[in-house]
C-alpha atoms as a PDB file:
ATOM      1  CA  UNK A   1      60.461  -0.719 -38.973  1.00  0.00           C
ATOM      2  CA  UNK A   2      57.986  -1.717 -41.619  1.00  0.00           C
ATOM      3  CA  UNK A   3      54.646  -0.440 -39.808  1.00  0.00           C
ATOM      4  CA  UNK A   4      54.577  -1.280 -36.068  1.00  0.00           C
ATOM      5  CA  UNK A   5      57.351  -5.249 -36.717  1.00  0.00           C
ATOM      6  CA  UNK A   6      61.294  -4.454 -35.735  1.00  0.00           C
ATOM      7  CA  UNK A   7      62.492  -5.236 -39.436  1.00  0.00           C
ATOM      8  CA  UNK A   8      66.238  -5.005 -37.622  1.00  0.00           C
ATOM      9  CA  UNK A   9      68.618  -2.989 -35.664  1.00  0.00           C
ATOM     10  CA  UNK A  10      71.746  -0.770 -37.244  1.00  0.00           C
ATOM     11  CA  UNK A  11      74.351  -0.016 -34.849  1.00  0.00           C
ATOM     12  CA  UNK A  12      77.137   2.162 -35.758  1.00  0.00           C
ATOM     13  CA  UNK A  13      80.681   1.230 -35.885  1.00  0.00           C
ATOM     14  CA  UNK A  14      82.266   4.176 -38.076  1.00  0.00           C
ATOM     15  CA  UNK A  15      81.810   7.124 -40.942  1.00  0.00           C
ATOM     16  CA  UNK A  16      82.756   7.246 -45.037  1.00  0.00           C
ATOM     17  CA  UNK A  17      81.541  10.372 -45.895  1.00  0.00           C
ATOM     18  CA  UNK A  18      78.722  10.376 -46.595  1.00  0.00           C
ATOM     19  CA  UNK A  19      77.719   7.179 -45.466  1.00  0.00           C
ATOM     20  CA  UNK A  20      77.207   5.736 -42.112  1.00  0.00           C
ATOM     21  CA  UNK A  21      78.825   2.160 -41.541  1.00  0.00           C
ATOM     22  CA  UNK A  22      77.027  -0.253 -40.018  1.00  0.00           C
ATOM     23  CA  UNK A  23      76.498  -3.865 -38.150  1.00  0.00           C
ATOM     24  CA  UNK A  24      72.864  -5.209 -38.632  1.00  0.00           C
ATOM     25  CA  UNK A  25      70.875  -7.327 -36.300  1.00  0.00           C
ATOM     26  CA  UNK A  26      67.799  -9.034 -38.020  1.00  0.00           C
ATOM     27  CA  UNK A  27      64.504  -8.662 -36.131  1.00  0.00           C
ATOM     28  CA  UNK A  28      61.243 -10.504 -36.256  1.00  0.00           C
ATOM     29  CA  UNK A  29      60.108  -8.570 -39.339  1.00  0.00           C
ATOM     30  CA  UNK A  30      63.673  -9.234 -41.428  1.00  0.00           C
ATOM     31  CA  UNK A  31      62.590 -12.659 -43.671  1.00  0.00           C
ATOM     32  CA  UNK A  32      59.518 -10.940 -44.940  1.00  0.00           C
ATOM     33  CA  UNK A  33      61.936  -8.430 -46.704  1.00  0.00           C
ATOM     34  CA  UNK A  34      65.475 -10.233 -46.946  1.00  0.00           C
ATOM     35  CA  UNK A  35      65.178 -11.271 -50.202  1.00  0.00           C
ATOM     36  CA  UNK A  36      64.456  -7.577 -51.661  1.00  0.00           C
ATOM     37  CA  UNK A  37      67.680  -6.174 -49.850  1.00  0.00           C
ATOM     38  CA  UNK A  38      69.557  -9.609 -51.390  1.00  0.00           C
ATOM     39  CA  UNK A  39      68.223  -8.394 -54.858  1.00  0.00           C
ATOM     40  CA  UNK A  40      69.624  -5.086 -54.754  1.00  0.00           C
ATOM     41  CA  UNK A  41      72.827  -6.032 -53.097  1.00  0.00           C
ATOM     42  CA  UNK A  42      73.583  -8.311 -56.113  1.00  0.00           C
ATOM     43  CA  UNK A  43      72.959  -5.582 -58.930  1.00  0.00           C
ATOM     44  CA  UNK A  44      77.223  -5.668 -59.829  1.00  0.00           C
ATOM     45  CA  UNK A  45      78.728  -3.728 -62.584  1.00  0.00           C
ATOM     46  CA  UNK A  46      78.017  -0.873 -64.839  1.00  0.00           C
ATOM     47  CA  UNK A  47      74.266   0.143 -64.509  1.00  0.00           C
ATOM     48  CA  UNK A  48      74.669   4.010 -67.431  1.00  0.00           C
ATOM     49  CA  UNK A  49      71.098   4.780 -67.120  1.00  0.00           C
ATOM     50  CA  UNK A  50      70.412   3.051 -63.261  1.00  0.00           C
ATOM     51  CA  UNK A  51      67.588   0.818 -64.529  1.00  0.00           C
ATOM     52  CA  UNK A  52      68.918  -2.112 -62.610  1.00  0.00           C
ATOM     53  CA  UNK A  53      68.855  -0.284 -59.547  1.00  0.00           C
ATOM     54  CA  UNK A  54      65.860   1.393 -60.093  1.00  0.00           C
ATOM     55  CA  UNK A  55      64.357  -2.364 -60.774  1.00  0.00           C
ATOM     56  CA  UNK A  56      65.825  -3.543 -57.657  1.00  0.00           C
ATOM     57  CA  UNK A  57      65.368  -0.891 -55.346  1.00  0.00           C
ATOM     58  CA  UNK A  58      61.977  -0.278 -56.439  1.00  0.00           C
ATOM     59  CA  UNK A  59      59.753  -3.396 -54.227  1.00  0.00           C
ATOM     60  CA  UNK A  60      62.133  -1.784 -51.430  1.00  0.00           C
ATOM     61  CA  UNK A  61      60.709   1.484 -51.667  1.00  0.00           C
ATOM     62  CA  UNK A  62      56.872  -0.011 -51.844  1.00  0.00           C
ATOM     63  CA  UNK A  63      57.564  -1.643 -48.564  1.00  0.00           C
ATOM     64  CA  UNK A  64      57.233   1.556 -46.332  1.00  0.00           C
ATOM     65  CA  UNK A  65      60.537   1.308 -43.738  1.00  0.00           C
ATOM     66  CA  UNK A  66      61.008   3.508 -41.611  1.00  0.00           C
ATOM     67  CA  UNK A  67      64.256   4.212 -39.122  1.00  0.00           C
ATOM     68  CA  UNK A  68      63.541   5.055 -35.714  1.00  0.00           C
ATOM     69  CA  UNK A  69      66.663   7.220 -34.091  1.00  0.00           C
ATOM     70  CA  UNK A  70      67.386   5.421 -30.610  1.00  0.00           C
ATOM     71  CA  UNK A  71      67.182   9.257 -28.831  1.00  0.00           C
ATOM     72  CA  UNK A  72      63.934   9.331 -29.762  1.00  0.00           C
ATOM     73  CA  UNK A  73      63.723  12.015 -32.695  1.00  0.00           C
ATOM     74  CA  UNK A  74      61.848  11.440 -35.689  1.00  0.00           C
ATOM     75  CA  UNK A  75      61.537   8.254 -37.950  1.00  0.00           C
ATOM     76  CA  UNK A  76      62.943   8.521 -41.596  1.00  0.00           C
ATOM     77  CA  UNK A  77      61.503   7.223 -44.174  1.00  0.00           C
ATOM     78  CA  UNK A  78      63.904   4.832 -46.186  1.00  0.00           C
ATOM     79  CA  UNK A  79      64.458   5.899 -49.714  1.00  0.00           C
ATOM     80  CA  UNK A  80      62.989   9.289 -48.832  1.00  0.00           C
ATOM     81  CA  UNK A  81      64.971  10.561 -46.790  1.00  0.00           C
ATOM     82  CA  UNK A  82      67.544   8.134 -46.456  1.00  0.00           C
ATOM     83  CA  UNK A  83      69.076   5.370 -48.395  1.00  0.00           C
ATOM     84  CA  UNK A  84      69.846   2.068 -46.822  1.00  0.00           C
ATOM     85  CA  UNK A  85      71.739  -0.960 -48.163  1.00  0.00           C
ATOM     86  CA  UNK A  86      72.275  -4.046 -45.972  1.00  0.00           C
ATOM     87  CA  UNK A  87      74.722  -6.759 -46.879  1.00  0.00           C
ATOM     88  CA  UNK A  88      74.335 -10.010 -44.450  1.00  0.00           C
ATOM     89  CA  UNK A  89      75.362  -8.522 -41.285  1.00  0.00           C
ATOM     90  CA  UNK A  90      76.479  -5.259 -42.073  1.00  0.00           C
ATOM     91  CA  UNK A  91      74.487  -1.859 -43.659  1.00  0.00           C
ATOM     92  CA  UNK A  92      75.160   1.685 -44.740  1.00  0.00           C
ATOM     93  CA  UNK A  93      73.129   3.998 -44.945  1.00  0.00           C
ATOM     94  CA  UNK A  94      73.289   7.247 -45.830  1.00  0.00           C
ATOM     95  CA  UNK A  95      71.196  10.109 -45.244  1.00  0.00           C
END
Protein backbone atom coordinates (compact mmCIF):
# COMPACT_ATOMS: atom_id res chain seq x y z
CA UNK A 1 0.00 0.00 0.00
CA UNK A 2 1.39 3.46 -0.47
CA UNK A 3 -1.13 5.44 1.92
CA UNK A 4 -4.77 4.28 1.52
CA UNK A 5 -4.05 3.01 -3.14
CA UNK A 6 -3.46 -1.08 -3.47
CA UNK A 7 0.19 -0.55 -4.94
CA UNK A 8 -0.17 -4.64 -5.66
CA UNK A 9 -0.76 -7.99 -4.26
CA UNK A 10 2.20 -10.72 -3.25
CA UNK A 11 1.03 -14.14 -3.08
CA UNK A 12 3.25 -16.81 -1.94
CA UNK A 13 4.37 -19.70 -3.90
CA UNK A 14 7.52 -20.99 -1.80
CA UNK A 15 10.60 -20.20 0.85
CA UNK A 16 14.71 -19.52 0.26
CA UNK A 17 15.72 -18.86 3.51
CA UNK A 18 15.42 -16.08 4.29
CA UNK A 19 13.39 -14.84 1.67
CA UNK A 20 9.84 -15.31 0.79
CA UNK A 21 9.13 -16.11 -3.03
CA UNK A 22 6.63 -14.50 -4.63
CA UNK A 23 4.00 -13.87 -7.71
CA UNK A 24 2.94 -10.12 -7.94
CA UNK A 25 -0.30 -8.72 -9.12
CA UNK A 26 -0.10 -4.91 -9.99
CA UNK A 27 -2.87 -2.77 -8.46
CA UNK A 28 -4.23 0.63 -9.24
CA UNK A 29 -1.39 2.35 -7.38
CA UNK A 30 1.60 0.12 -9.29
CA UNK A 31 2.60 2.77 -12.44
CA UNK A 32 3.08 5.58 -10.02
CA UNK A 33 6.03 3.49 -8.54
CA UNK A 34 7.07 0.85 -11.33
CA UNK A 35 9.75 2.61 -12.56
CA UNK A 36 11.61 2.92 -8.99
CA UNK A 37 11.32 -0.99 -8.44
CA UNK A 38 12.66 -1.25 -12.41
CA UNK A 39 15.65 0.97 -11.21
CA UNK A 40 16.70 -1.12 -8.48
CA UNK A 41 16.06 -4.38 -10.17
CA UNK A 42 18.62 -3.36 -12.87
CA UNK A 43 21.56 -2.39 -10.37
CA UNK A 44 23.80 -5.83 -11.82
CA UNK A 45 27.24 -6.60 -10.71
CA UNK A 46 29.66 -5.79 -8.02
CA UNK A 47 28.30 -2.81 -5.90
CA UNK A 48 31.91 -2.99 -2.65
CA UNK A 49 30.58 -0.11 -0.81
CA UNK A 50 26.45 -0.55 -1.86
CA UNK A 51 26.20 2.99 -3.26
CA UNK A 52 24.29 1.78 -6.24
CA UNK A 53 21.83 0.23 -4.18
CA UNK A 54 21.66 2.71 -1.75
CA UNK A 55 21.02 5.22 -4.93
CA UNK A 56 18.40 3.00 -6.17
CA UNK A 57 16.67 1.89 -3.29
CA UNK A 58 16.66 5.19 -1.80
CA UNK A 59 13.24 7.08 -3.87
CA UNK A 60 11.80 3.50 -2.77
CA UNK A 61 12.20 4.08 0.73
CA UNK A 62 10.77 7.93 0.45
CA UNK A 63 7.65 6.46 -0.98
CA UNK A 64 6.14 5.13 2.38
CA UNK A 65 4.82 1.26 1.42
CA UNK A 66 3.47 -0.50 3.58
CA UNK A 67 2.42 -4.52 3.53
CA UNK A 68 -0.78 -5.38 4.88
CA UNK A 69 -0.78 -9.31 6.17
CA UNK A 70 -4.10 -10.85 4.60
CA UNK A 71 -5.02 -12.27 8.48
CA UNK A 72 -5.25 -9.03 9.42
CA UNK A 73 -2.07 -8.37 11.74
CA UNK A 74 -0.07 -5.42 11.45
CA UNK A 75 1.25 -3.52 8.29
CA UNK A 76 5.13 -3.45 7.76
CA UNK A 77 6.75 -0.87 6.70
CA UNK A 78 8.92 -1.67 3.51
CA UNK A 79 12.57 -1.08 4.00
CA UNK A 80 11.96 -0.92 7.74
CA UNK A 81 11.01 -3.77 8.56
CA UNK A 82 11.07 -5.61 5.52
CA UNK A 83 12.80 -5.57 2.24
CA UNK A 84 10.94 -6.06 -0.96
CA UNK A 85 12.20 -6.51 -4.54
CA UNK A 86 9.73 -7.08 -7.40
CA UNK A 87 10.84 -8.26 -10.80
CA UNK A 88 7.81 -8.06 -13.52
CA UNK A 89 5.55 -10.54 -12.10
CA UNK A 90 7.32 -12.02 -9.42
CA UNK A 91 8.80 -10.46 -5.76
CA UNK A 92 10.74 -11.51 -2.71
CA UNK A 93 10.72 -10.17 0.08
CA UNK A 94 12.25 -10.76 3.02
CA UNK A 95 11.59 -9.81 6.42
Amino acid sequence: MRGDVRVGELRQYGVDQPTFLCHFVPGPGWEAVRELFEAWAAVQGPDPDGSRNAEAIRPLMDLGLTLHPSDGGSPLTCFKGCILRIYGDRARLRY
